[in-house]
N, C-alpha and C. Protein backbone atom coordinates (compact mmCIF):
# COMPACT_ATOMS: atom_id res chain seq x y z
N UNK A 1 0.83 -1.19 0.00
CA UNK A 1 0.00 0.00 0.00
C UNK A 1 0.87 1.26 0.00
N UNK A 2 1.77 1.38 0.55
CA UNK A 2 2.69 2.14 0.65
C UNK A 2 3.43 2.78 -0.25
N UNK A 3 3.69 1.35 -1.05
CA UNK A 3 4.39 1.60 -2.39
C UNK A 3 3.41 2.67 -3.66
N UNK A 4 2.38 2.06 -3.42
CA UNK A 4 1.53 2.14 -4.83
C UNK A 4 1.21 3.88 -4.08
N UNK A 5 0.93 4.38 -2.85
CA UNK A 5 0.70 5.66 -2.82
C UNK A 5 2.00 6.74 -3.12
N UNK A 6 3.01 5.96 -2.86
CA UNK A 6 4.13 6.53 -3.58
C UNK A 6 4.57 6.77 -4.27
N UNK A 7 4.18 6.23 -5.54
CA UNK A 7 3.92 6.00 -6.61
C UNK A 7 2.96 6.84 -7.37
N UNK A 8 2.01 7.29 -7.13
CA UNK A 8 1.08 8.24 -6.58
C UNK A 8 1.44 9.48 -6.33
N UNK A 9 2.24 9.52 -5.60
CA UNK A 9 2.69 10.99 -5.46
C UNK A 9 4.01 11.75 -6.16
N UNK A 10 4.75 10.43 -6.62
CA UNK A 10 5.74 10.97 -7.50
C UNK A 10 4.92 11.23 -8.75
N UNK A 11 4.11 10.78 -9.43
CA UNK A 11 3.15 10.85 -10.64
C UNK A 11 2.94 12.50 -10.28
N UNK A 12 2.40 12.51 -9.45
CA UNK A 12 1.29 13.98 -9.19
C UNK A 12 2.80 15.36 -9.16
N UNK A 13 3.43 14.93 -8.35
CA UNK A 13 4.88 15.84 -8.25
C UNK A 13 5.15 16.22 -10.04
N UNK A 14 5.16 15.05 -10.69
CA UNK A 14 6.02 15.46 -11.92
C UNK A 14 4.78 15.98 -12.83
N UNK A 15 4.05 15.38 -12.93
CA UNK A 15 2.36 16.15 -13.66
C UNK A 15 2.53 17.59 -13.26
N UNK A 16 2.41 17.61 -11.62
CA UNK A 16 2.29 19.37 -11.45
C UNK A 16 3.55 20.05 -11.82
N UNK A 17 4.79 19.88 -11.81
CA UNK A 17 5.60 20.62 -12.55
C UNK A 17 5.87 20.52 -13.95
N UNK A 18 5.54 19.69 -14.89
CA UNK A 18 5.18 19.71 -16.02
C UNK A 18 4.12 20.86 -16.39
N UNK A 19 2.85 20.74 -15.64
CA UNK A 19 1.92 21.54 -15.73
C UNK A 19 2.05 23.48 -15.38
N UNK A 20 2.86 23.06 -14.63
CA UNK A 20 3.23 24.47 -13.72
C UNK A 20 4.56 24.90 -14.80
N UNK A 21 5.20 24.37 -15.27
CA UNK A 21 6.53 25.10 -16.19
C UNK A 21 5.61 25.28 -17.87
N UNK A 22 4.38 24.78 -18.31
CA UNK A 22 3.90 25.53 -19.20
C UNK A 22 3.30 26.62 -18.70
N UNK A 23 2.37 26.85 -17.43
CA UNK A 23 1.23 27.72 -17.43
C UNK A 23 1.94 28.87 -17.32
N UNK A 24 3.02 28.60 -15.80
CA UNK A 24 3.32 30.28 -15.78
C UNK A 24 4.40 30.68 -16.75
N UNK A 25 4.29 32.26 -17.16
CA UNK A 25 5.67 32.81 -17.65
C UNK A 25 5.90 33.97 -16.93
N UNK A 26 7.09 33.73 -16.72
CA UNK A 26 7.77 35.13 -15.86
C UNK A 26 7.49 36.35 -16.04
N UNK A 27 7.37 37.37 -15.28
CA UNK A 27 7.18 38.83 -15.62
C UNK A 27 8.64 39.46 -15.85
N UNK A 28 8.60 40.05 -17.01
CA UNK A 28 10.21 40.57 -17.90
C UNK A 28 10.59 42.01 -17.72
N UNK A 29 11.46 42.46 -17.14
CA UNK A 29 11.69 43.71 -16.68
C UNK A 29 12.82 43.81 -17.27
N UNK A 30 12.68 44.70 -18.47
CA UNK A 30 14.09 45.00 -19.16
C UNK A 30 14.72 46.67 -18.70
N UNK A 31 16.02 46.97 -18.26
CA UNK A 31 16.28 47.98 -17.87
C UNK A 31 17.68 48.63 -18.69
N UNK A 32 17.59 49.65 -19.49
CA UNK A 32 18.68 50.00 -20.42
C UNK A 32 19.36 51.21 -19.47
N UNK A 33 20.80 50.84 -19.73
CA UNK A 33 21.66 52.21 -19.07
C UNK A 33 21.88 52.77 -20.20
N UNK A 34 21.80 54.20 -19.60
CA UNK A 34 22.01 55.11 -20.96
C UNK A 34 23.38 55.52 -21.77
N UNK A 35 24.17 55.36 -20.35
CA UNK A 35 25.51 55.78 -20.53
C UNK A 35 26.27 54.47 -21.61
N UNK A 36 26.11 53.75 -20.86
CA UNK A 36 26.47 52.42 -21.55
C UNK A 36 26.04 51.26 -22.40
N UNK A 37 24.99 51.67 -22.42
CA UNK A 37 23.94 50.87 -23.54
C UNK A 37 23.83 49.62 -23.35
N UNK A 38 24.14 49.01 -22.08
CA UNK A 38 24.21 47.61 -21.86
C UNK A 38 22.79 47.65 -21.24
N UNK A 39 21.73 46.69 -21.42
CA UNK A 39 20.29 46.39 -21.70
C UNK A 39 20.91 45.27 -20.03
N UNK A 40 19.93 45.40 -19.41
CA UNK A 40 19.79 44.29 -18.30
C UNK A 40 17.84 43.61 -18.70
N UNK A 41 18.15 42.35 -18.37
CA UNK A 41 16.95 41.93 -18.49
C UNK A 41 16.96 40.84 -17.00
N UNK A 42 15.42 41.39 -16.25
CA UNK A 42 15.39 40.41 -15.20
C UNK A 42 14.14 39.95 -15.51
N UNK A 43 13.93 38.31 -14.69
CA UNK A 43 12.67 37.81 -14.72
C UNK A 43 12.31 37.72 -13.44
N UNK A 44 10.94 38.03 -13.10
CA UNK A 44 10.46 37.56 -11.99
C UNK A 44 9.52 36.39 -12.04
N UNK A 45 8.98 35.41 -11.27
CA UNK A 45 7.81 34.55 -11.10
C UNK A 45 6.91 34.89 -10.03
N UNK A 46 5.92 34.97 -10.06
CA UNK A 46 4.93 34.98 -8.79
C UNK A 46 5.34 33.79 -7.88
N UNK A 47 4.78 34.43 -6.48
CA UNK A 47 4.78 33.47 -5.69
C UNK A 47 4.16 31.88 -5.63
N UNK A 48 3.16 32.09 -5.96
CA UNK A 48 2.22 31.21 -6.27
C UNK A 48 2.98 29.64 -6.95
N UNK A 49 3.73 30.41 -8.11
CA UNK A 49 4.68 29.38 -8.48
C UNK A 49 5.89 28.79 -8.20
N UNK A 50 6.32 29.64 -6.99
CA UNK A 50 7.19 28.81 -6.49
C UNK A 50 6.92 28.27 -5.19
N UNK A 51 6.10 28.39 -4.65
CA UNK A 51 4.85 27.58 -3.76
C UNK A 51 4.48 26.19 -4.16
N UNK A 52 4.23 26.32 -5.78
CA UNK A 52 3.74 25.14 -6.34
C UNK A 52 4.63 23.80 -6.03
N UNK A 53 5.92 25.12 -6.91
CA UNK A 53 7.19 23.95 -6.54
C UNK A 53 7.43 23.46 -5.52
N UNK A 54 7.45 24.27 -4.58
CA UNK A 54 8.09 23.63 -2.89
C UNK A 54 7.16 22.40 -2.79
N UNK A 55 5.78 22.63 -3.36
CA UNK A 55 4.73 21.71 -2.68
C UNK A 55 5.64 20.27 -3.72
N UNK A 56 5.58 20.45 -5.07
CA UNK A 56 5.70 19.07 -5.36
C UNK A 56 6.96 18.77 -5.31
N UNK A 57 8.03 19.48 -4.88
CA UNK A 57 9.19 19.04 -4.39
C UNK A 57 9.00 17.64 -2.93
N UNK A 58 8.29 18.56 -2.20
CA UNK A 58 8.28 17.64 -0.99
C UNK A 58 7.32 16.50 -1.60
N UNK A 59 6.33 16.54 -2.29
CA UNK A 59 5.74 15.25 -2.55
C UNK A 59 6.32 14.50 -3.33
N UNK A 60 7.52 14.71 -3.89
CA UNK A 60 8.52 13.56 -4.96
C UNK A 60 9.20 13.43 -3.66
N UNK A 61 10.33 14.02 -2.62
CA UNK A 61 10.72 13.06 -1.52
C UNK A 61 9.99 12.53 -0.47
N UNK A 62 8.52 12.96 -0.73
CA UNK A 62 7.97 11.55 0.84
C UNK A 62 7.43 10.70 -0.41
N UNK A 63 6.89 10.83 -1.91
CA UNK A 63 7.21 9.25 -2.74
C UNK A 63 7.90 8.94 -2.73
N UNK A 64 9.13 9.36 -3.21
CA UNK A 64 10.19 8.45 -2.85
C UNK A 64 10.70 8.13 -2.03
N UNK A 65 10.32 8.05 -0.73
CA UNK A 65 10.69 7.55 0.69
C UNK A 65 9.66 6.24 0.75
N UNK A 66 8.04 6.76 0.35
CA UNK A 66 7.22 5.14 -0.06
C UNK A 66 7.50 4.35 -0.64
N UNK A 67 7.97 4.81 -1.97
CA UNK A 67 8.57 3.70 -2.52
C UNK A 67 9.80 2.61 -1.98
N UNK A 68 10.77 3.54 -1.38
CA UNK A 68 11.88 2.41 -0.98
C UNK A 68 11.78 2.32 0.48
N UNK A 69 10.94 2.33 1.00
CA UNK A 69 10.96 2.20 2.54
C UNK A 69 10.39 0.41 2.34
N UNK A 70 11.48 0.05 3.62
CA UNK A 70 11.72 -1.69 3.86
C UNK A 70 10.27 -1.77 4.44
N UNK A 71 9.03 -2.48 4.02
CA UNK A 71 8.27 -3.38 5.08
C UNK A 71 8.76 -4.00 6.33
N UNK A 72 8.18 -3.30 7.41
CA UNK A 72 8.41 -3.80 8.93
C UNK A 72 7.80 -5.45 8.96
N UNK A 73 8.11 -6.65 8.90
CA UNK A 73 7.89 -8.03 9.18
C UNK A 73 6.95 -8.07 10.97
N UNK A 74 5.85 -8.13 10.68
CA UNK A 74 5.07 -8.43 11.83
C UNK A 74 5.76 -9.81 12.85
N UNK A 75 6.02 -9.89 13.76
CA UNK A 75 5.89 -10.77 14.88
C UNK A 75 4.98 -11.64 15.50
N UNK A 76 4.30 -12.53 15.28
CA UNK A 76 3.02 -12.78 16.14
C UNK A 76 3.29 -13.59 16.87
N UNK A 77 3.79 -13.34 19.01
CA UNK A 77 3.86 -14.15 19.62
C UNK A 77 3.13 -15.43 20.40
C-alpha cells in the first residue's frame, strides 16, 4: 500500500511541474543604461509558483521515501 501511494505521489509531483513550467511565464523587466547601452533583463515569477514547486518538491521526496521504505515483518507471539 505504501508503495503504490508513492507512486502516486511521485506521478502527481512530476504532472504538477510539467503543468506548472507551461502555465506560468515570468514577468520581464528589461532595464537599459544610458551611458552604456548595456540592456539588463530580469525575470520575476509569482509566488504562487514557487509555492507550487516547494509543494511538489516535498511530494517527490515523501514518494520516494514510499517507494523504498523496507516493510516492517510483523511478529506474532
Amino acid at each position: 500500500m505504501k508503495r503504490a501511494i508513492g507512486i502516486f505521489l511521485i506521478a502527481q509531483a512530476l504532472l504538477t511541474y510539467l503543468t506548472i513550467k507551461m502555465i506560468y511565464t515570468p514577468f520581464i523587466v528589461r532595464t537599459l543604461d544610458r551611458d552604456t547601452g548595456v540592456m539588463t533583463v530580469s525575470y520575476s515569477f509569482p509566488l504562487m509558483y514557487w509555492l507550487f514547486f516547494t509543494n511538489s518538491g516535498i511530494m517527490l521526496i515523501v514518494g520516494t521515501y514510499l517507494v523504498f521504505a523496507k516493510e516492517k515483518k510483523q511478529i506474532f507471539n
